[in-house]
Protein backbone atom coordinates (compact mmCIF):
# COMPACT_ATOMS: atom_id res chain seq x y z
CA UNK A 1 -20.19 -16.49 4.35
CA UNK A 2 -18.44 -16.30 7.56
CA UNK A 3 -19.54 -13.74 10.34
CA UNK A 4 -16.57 -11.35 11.42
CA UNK A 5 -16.93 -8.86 14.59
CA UNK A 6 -14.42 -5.67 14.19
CA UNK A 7 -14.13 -2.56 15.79
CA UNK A 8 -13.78 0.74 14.40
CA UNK A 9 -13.89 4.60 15.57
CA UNK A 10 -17.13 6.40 15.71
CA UNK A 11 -15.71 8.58 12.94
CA UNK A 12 -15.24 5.58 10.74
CA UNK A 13 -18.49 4.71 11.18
CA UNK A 14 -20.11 7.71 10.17
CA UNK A 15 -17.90 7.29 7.16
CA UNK A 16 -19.30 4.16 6.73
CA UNK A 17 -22.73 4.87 7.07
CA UNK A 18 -22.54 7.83 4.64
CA UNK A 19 -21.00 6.02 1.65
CA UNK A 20 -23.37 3.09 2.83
CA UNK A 21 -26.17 5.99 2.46
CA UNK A 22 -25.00 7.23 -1.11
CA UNK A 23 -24.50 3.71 -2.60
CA UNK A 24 -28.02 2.34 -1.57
CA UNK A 25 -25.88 -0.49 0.52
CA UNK A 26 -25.91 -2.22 3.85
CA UNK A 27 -22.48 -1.25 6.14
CA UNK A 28 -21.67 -5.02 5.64
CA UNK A 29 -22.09 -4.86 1.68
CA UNK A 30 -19.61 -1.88 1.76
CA UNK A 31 -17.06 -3.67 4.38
CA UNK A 32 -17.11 -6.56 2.01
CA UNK A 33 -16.30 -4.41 -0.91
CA UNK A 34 -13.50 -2.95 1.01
CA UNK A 35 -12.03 -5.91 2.28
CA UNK A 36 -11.95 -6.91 -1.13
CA UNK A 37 -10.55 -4.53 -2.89
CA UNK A 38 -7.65 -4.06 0.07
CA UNK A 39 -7.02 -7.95 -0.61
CA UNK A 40 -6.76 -7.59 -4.49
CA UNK A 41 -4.52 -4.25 -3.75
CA UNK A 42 -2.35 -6.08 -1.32
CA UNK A 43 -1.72 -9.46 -3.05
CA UNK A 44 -0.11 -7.66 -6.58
CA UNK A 45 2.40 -5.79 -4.24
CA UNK A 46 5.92 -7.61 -4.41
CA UNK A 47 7.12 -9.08 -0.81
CA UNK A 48 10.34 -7.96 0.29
CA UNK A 49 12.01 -10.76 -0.39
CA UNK A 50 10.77 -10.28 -3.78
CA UNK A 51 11.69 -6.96 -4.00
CA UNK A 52 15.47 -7.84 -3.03
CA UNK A 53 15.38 -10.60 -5.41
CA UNK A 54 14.60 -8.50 -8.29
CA UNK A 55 17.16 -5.93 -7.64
CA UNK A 56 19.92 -7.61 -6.49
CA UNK A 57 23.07 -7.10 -8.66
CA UNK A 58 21.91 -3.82 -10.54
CA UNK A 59 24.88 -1.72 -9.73
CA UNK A 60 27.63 -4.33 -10.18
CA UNK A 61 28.11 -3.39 -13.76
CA UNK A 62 28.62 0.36 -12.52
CA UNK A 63 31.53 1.93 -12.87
CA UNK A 64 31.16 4.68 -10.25
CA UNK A 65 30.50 3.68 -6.14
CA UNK A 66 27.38 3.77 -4.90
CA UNK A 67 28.05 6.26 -1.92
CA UNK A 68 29.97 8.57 -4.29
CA UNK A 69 26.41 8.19 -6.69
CA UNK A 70 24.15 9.36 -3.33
CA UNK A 71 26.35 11.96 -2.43
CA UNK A 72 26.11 13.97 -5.90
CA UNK A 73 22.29 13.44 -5.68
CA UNK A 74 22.14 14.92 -2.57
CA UNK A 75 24.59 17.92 -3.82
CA UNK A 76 21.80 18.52 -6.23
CA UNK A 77 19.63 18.86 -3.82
CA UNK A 78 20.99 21.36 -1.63
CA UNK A 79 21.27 23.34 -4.81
């Protein structure tokens, strides 16, 4: 394992030490287990480009403008 220094708010740390308190863990065990879970969260999300990719196209078998479509949804809404 690699050493990383980070800073974080006083607040955060007494975050940290509590849920390092309750689990029966160091603050580095917990910070691992975050970092890990954040990177496991963060790598399924689609990148933008992916996003756009996977999308691109879906109204051009519409037969009703997609302004005109935002519009009445916004009607509704002022209902």
């Amino acid at each position: 394992m690699v050493r990383a220094l980070i800073t974080i708010s006083e607040k955060d740390l007494k975050e940290l030490d509590r849920c390092a308190r309750q689990k029966k863990q160091s603050r580095a065990a917990i910070m691992r287990e975050a970092l890990s879970l954040y990177l496991k969260t963060e790598s399924k999300k689609p990148t933008w480009e992916e996003i756009v990719r996977k999308t691109a196209g879906m109204w051009k078998h519409k037969k009703i403008d997609g302004l005109e479509y935002t519009n009445k949804l916004r009607e509704e809404w002022e209902r």
